[in-house]
Structure formats: C-alpha cells, structure tokens
Protein backbone atom coordinates (compact mmCIF):
# COMPACT_ATOMS: atom_id res chain seq x y z
CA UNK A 1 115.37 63.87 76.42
CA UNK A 2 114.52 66.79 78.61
CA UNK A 3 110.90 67.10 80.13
CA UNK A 4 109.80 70.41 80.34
CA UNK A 5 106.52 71.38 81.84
CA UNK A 6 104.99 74.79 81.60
CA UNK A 7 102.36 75.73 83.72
CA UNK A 8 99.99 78.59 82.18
CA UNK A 9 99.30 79.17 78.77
CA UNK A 10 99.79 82.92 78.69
CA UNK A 11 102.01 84.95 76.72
CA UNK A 12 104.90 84.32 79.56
CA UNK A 13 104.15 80.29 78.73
CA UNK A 14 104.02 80.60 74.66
CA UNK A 15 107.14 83.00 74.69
CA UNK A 16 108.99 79.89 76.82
CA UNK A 17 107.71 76.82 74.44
CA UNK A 18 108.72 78.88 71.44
CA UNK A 19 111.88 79.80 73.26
CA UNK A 20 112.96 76.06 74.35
CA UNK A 21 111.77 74.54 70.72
CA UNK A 22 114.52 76.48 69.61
CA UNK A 23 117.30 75.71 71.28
CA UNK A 24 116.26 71.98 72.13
CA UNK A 25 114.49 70.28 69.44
CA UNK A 26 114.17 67.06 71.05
CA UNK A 27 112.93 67.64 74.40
CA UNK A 28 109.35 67.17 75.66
CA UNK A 29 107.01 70.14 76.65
CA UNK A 30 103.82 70.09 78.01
CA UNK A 31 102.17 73.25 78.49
CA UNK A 32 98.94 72.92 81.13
CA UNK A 33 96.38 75.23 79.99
CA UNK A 34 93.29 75.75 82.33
CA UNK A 35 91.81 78.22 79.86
CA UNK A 36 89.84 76.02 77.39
CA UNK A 37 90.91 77.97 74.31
CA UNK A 38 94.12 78.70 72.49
CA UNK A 39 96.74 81.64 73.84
CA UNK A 40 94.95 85.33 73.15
CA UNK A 41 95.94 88.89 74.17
CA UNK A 42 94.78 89.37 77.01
CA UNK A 43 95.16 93.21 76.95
CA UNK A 44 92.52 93.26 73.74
CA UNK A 45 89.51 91.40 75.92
CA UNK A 46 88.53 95.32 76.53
CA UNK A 47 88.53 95.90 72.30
CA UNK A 48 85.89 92.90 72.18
CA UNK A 49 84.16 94.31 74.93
CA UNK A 50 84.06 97.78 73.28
CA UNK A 51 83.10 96.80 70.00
CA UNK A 52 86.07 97.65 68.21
CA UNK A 53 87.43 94.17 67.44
CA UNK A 54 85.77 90.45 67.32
CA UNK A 55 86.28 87.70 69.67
CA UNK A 56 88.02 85.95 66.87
CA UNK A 57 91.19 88.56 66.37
CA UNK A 58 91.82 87.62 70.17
CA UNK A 59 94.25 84.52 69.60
CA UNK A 60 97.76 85.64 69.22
CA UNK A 61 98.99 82.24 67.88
CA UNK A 62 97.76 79.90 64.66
CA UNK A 63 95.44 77.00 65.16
CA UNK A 64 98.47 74.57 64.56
CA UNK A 65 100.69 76.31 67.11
CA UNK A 66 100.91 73.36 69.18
CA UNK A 67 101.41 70.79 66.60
CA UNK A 68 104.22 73.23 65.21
CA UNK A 69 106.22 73.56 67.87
CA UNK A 70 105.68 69.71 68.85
CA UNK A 71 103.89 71.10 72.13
CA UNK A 72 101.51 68.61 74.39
CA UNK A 73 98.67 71.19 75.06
CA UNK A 74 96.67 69.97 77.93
CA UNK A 75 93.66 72.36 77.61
CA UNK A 76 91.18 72.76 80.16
CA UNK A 77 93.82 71.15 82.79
CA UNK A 78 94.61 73.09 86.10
CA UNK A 79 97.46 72.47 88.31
CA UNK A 80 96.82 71.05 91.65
CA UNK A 81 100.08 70.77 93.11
CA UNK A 82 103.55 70.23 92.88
CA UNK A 83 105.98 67.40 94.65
CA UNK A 84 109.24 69.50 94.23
CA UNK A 85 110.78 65.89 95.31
CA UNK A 86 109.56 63.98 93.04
CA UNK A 87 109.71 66.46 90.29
CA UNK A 88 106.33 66.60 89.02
CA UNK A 89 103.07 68.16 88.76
CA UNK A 90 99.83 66.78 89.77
CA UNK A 91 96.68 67.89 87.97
CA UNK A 92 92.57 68.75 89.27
CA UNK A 93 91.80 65.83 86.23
CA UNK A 94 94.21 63.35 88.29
CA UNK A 95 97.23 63.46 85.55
CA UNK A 96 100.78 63.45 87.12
CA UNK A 97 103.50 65.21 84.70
CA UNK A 98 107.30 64.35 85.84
CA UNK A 99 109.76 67.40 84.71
CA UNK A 100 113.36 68.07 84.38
CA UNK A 101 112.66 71.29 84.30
CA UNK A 102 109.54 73.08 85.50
CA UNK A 103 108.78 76.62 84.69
CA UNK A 104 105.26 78.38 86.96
CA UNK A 105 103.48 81.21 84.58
CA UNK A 106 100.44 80.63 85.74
CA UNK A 107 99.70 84.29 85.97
CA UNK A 108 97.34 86.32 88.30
CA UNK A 109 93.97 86.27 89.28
CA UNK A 110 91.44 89.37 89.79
CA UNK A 111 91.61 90.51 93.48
CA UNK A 112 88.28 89.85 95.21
CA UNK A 113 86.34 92.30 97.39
CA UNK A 114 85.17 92.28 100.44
CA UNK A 115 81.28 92.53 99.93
CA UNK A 116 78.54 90.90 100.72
CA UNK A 117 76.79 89.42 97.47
CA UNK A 118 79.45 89.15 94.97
CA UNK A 119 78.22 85.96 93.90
CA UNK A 120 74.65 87.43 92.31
CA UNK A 121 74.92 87.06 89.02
CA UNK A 122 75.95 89.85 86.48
CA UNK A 123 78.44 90.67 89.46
CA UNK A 124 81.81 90.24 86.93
CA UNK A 125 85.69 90.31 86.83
CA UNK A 126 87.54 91.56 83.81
CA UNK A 127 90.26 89.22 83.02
CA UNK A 128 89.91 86.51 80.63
CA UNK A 129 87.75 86.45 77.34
CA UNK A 130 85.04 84.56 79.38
CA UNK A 131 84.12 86.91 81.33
CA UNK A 132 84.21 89.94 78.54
CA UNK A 133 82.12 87.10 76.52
CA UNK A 134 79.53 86.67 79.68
CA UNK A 135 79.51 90.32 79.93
CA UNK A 136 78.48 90.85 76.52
CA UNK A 137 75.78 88.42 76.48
CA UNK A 138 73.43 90.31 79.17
CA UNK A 139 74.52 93.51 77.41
CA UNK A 140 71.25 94.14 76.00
CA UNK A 141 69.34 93.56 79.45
CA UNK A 142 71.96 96.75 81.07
CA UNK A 143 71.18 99.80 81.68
CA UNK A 144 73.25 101.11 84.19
CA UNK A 145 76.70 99.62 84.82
CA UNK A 146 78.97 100.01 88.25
CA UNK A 147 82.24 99.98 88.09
CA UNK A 148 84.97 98.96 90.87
CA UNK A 149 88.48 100.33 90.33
CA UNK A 150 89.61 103.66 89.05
CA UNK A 151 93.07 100.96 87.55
CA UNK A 152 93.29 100.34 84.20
CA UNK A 153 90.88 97.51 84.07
CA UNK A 154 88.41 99.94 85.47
CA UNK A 155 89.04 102.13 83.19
CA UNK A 156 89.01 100.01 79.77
CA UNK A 157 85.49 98.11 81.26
CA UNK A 158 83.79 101.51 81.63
CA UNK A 159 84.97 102.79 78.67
CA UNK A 160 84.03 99.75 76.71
CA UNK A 161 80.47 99.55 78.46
CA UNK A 162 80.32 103.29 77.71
CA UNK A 163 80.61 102.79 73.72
CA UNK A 164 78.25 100.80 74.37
CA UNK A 165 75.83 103.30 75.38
CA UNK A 166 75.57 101.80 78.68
CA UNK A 167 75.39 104.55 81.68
CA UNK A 168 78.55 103.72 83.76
CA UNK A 169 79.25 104.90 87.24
CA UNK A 170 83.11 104.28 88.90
CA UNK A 171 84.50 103.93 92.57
CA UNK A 172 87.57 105.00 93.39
CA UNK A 173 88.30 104.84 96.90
CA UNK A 174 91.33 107.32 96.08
CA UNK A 175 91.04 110.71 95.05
CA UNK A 176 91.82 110.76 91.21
CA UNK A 177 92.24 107.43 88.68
CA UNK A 178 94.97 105.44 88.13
CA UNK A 179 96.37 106.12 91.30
CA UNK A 180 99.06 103.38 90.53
CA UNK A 181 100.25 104.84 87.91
CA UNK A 182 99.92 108.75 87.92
CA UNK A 183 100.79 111.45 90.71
CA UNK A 184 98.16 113.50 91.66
CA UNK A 185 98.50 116.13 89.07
CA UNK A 186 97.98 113.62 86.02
CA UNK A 187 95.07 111.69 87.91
CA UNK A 188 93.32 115.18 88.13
CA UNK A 189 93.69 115.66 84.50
CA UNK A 190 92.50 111.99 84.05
CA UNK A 191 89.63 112.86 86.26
CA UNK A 192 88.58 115.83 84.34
CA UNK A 193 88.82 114.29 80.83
CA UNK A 194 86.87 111.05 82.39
CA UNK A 195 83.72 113.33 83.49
CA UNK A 196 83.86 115.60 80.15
CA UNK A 197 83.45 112.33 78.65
CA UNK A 198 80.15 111.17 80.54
CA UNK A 199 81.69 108.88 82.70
CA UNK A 200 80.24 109.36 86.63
CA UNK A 201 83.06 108.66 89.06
CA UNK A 202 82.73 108.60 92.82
CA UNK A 203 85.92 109.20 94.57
CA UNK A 204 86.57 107.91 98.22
CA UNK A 205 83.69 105.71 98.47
CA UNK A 206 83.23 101.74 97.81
CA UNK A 207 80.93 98.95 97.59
CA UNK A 208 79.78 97.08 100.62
CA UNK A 209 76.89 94.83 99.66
CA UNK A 210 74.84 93.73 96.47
CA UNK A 211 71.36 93.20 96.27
CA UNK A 212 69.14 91.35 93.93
CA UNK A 213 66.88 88.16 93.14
CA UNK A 214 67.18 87.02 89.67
CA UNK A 215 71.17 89.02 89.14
CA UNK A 216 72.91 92.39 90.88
CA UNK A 217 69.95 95.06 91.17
CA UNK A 218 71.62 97.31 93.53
CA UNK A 219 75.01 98.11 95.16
CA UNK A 220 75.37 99.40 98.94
CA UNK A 221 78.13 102.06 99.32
CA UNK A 222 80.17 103.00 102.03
CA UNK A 223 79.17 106.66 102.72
CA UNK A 224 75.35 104.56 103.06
CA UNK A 225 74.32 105.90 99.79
CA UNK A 226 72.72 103.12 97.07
CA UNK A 227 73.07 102.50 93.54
CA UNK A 228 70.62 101.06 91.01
CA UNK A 229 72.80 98.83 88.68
CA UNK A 230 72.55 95.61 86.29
CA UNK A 231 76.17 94.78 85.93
CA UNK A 232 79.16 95.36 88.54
CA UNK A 233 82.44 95.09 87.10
CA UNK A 234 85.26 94.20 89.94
CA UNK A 235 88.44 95.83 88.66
CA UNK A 236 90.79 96.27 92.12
CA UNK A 237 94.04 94.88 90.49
CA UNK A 238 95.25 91.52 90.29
CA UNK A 239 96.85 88.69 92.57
CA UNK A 240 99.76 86.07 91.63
CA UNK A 241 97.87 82.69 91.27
CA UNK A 242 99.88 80.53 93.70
CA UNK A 243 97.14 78.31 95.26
CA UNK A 244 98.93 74.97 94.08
CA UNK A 245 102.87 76.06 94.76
CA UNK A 246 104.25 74.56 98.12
CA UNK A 247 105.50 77.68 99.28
CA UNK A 248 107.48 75.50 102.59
CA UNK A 249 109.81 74.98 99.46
CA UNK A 250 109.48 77.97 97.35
CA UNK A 251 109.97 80.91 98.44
CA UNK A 252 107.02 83.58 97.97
CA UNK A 253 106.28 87.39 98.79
CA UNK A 254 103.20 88.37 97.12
CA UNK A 255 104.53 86.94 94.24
CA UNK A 256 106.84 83.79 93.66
CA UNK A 257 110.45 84.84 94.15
CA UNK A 258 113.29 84.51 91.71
CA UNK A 259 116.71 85.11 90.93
CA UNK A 260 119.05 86.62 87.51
CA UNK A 261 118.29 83.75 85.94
CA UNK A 262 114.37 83.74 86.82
CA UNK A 263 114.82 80.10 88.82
CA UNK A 264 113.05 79.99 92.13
CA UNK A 265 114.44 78.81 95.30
CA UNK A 266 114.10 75.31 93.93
CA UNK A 267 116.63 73.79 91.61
CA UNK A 268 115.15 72.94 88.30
CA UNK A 269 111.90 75.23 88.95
CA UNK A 270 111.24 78.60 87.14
CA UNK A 271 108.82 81.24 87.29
CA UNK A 272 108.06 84.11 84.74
CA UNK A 273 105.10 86.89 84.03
CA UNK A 274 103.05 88.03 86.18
CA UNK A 275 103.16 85.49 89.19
CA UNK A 276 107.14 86.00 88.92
CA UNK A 277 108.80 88.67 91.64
CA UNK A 278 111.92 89.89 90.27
CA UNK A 279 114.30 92.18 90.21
CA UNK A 280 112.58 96.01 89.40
CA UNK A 281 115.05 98.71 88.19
CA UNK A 282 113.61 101.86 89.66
CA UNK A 283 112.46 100.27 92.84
CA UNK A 284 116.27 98.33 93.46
CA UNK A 285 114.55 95.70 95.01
CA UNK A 286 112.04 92.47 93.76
CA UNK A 287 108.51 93.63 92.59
CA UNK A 288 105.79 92.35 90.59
CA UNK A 289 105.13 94.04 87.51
CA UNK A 290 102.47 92.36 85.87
CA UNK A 291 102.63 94.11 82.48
CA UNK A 292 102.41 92.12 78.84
CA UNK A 293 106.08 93.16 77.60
CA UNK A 294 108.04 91.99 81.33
CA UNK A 295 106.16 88.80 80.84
CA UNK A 296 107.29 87.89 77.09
CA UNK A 297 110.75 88.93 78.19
CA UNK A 298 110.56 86.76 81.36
CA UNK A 299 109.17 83.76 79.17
CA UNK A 300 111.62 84.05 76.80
CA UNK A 301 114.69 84.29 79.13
CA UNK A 302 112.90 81.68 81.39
CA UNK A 303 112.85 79.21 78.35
CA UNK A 304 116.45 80.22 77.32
CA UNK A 305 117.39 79.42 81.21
CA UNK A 306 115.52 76.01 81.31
CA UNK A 307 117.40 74.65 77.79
CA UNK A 308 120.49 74.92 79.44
CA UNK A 309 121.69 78.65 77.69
CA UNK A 310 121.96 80.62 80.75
CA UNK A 311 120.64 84.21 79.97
CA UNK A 312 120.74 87.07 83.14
CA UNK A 313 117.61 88.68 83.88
CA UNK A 314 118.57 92.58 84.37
CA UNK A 315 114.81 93.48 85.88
CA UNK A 316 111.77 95.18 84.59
CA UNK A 317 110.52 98.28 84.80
CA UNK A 318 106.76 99.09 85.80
CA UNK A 319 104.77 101.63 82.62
CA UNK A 320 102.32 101.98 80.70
CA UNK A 321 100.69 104.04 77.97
CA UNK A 322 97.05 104.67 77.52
CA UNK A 323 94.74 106.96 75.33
CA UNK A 324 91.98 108.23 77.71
CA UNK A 325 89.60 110.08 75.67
CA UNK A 326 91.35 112.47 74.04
CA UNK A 327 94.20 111.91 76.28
CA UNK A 328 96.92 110.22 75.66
CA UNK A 329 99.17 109.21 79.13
CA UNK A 330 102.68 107.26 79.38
CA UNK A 331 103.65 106.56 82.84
CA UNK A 332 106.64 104.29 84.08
CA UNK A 333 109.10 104.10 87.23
CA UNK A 334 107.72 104.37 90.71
CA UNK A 335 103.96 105.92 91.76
CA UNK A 336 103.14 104.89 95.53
CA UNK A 337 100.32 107.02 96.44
CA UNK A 338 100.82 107.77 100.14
CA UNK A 339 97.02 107.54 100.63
CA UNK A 340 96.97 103.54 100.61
CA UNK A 341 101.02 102.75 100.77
CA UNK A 342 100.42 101.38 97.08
CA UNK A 343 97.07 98.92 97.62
CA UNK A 344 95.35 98.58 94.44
CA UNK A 345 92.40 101.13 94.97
C-alpha cells in the first residue's frame, strides 16, 4: 500500500485526501494538522469576527470527515523536518511518518513587522480562528482599534471591528488600499468609500513601537506622531511557512517551487496552496498566489498527481472580488504598484 503524508490541514490538504481516497482506496494517509480543530474556511474568520456568522459555521467538513475518508488526523502535530532520504517526516511531538509520497500544504504565515513591542498583548494577527476568537474575547475592553495593512486582511479586520462599533484607525504606507490588487484609480475610489464609511486611514505612515503595561496602550508612528489604541491588528500579507523544508534539496523562491505536475525538485514530494510557487498565467513566470480557489485546484491536482493519475497543472491566476461598503470590486491579472516593486504594504 501507498503511504501518503499530507502536511497542513487546509483546504489545499482536504482537497488532496479527498482527491487520493478516490482514486486509491487502499493506501494510507496521514494528514498532520498543527491547528487543533477540524478544517474551516479560513476566508469566513472575518464573518465571526464581524458578527455576521458563529464560530461554529466555520468548519467546512463533517465531524466524521476523517473517519470517512479512512484519514489518520494527527491534530495538534507540527512538522519539524523532513529527511528527503529517508522519506519521512519528523514531528515537534517526536513522531516519525515514512511516505511514498509526500505532499507540503502547510500554507502561509502572517508577515511580521518590524516594531518594537509586538509581543504586548492585544497586539494580534488575523489568520486563523484563534486569533479572531482571542480578538473577540477583549472586545468589550476596546475602544479604539489600529489597524496595519490597507490588504484585504486589513480591510475585513477593520471592517469587522467597525460593526462592532469599535473606532478603527488604518496604516497604509502606500497611497490608496489594496495596493496589490487595484491601480491607483480604484484604490482612490476604495479610499473615498472607506472614509464615507467612518473608517480613519493614514496613508504613508507606519508603526514603529508599542507601548503598554498590562496589553498595547499606544502605537509610535513613523512621521513621530502617537496613537492611543487597545488592539493592533498586523495585516501586511502573508509568508509561505517553510521553516521545516530542507531547502539544500528543495528548491525555494519565496515560495516552494514546482513543476506541471505540482512535484517539487524532489522525486516523490509535492507542494500545493499557498506555500506552492507555480506557474502564473498573466505573469508567464512562477508566482505565489495565495488565494482559496488556486489552492483547492492545486490540492486536488496534487492528490490526482501523488495516486499515480498524472494531471498538468496549467497555472493560476491572481483575483479577487470584494464588497467594500457599498462597493463592490473584482480585480485579477497583474497590479505591481511601482511605489514598493509589489511588497505587501
């Protein structure tokens, strides 16, 4: 029997399982989970944060997913490591996996900042359900929230702490919003509709320091200015979680580096979602487009690969669509802004 191991538990990870199950019922997969619950939507963590929706219409798959598919869920595991030589993975909890097949979908991670107390407490990422579930717990204590990030995570978290009725504040170290994914004519129109809407957004300034005894009580900016706040949100784009892959053997850019059939640079190892680099349409060259829909089709062609039905990969394309307000914006294709050679502002 084969021995497939899947590392992540993300929609790239789920759409492999359920994508292998199917075309080899007999094989062995172990998914390694470091997430202690079951697989959610990540894009909905800014619903429960909003109000709109409850923690529990997160999970995108039944309680008996696992036992259905005849999956080995290893929650709460993290991968440490992995001897492409010896084909397997070593765990933080001390477990070794051997594979026949290995497939990384790890994900990304928030992109830190550099500041100088970021570890104060109510000082907050926005990527997983634990940190929208943190966030919601001190709720009640907030009365003004900053906001790092004119993205679309910055965008969703002070929207979300705006309904609410929290006071929000936003740097953008750009000129306009969603500088990734709008020219400047659309981020002005973003811009507008943002301030209309209450929302009090800083342009070309960002955070240096945070000060506070018992949690965040003030933020330092960079034109010397301060700001009173309770809660900091940290929303400057994402990074490819890679700290465990032995990049001497596989090959990685910022993100791990694959081929038509999503298979790395090792023989027998696979990446998909968003810590994958592949092949982007528009651009004619690898990119990382960490966007729900490229990672379920990267999962499932991933799985297909890894079951022994080859499947080509054509690419991805980067877009998105997004109600702002009473705006509604669909971007897609190419946006470098020339201001920051496309660094997530």
């Amino acid at each position: 029997m084969t021995r497939h191991v899947i590392i992540g538990n993300g929609i790239a990870g789920i759409s492999a399982a359920e994508t292998i199950r199917s075309l080899d019922r007999e094989g062995n997969i172990t998914i390694i989970a470091e997430e202690k619950v079951p697989p959610y939507s990540r894009p909905m963590i800014s619903l429960a944060l909003e109000g709109s929706i409850g923690h529990e219409h997160l999970p995108i798959r039944p309680p008996d997913f696992y036992s259905k598919f005849g999956i080995d869920a290893l929650i709460g595991e993290r991968a440490l490591s992995i001897d492409v030589d010896g084909r397997r993975v070593i765990t933080a909890q001390g477990r070794t996996l051997e594979y026949d097949r290995l497939l990384i979908a790890s994900g990304a991670g928030p992109r830190p900042i550099k500041a100088v107390g970021t570890d104060l407490a109510n000082v907050s990422f926005m990527r997983t359900e634990a940190h929208v579930g943190k966030m919601l717990r001190v709720l009640p204590e907030i009365k003004h929230a900053l906001v790092l990030g004119g993205g679309l995570v910055g965008f969703k978290a002070a929207y979300g702490l705006m309904r609410r009725g929290i006071k929000v504040t936003m740097l953008i170290r750009s000129s306009y919003p969603l500088s990734m994914q709008l020219d400047s004519n659309a981020g002005q129109l973003v811009l507008h509709e943002l301030v209309a809407n209450g929302l009090e957004v800083r342009t070309g300034v960002e955070a240096t320091a945070f000060a506070g005894t018992n949690g965040v009580q003030e933020a330092h900016l960079s034109d010397g200015s301060h700001l009173t706040c309770q809660l900091v949100v940290i929303g400057k784009g994402v990074l490819p979680a890679l700290a465990f892959v032995p990049r001497d053997r596989i090959q990685v850019d910022l993100g791990i580096m694959v081929d038509d059939h999503l298979q790395t640079t090792v023989r027998g190892v696979f990446a998909a979602g968003d810590v994958a680099q592949a092949m982007d349409v528009a651009r004619k060259r690898s990119w990382v487009n960490a966007i729900w829909p490229v990672a379920v089709e990267q999962g499932r062609l991933a799985g297909a690969n890894m079951a022994g039905r080859p499947v080509s990969y054509r690419g991805s394309l980067g877009r998105n669509v997004m109600r702002i307000f009473g705006l509604d914006v669909m971007s897609g294709g190419i946006v470098t802004p020339p201001e920051n050679n496309g660094e997530p502002l």
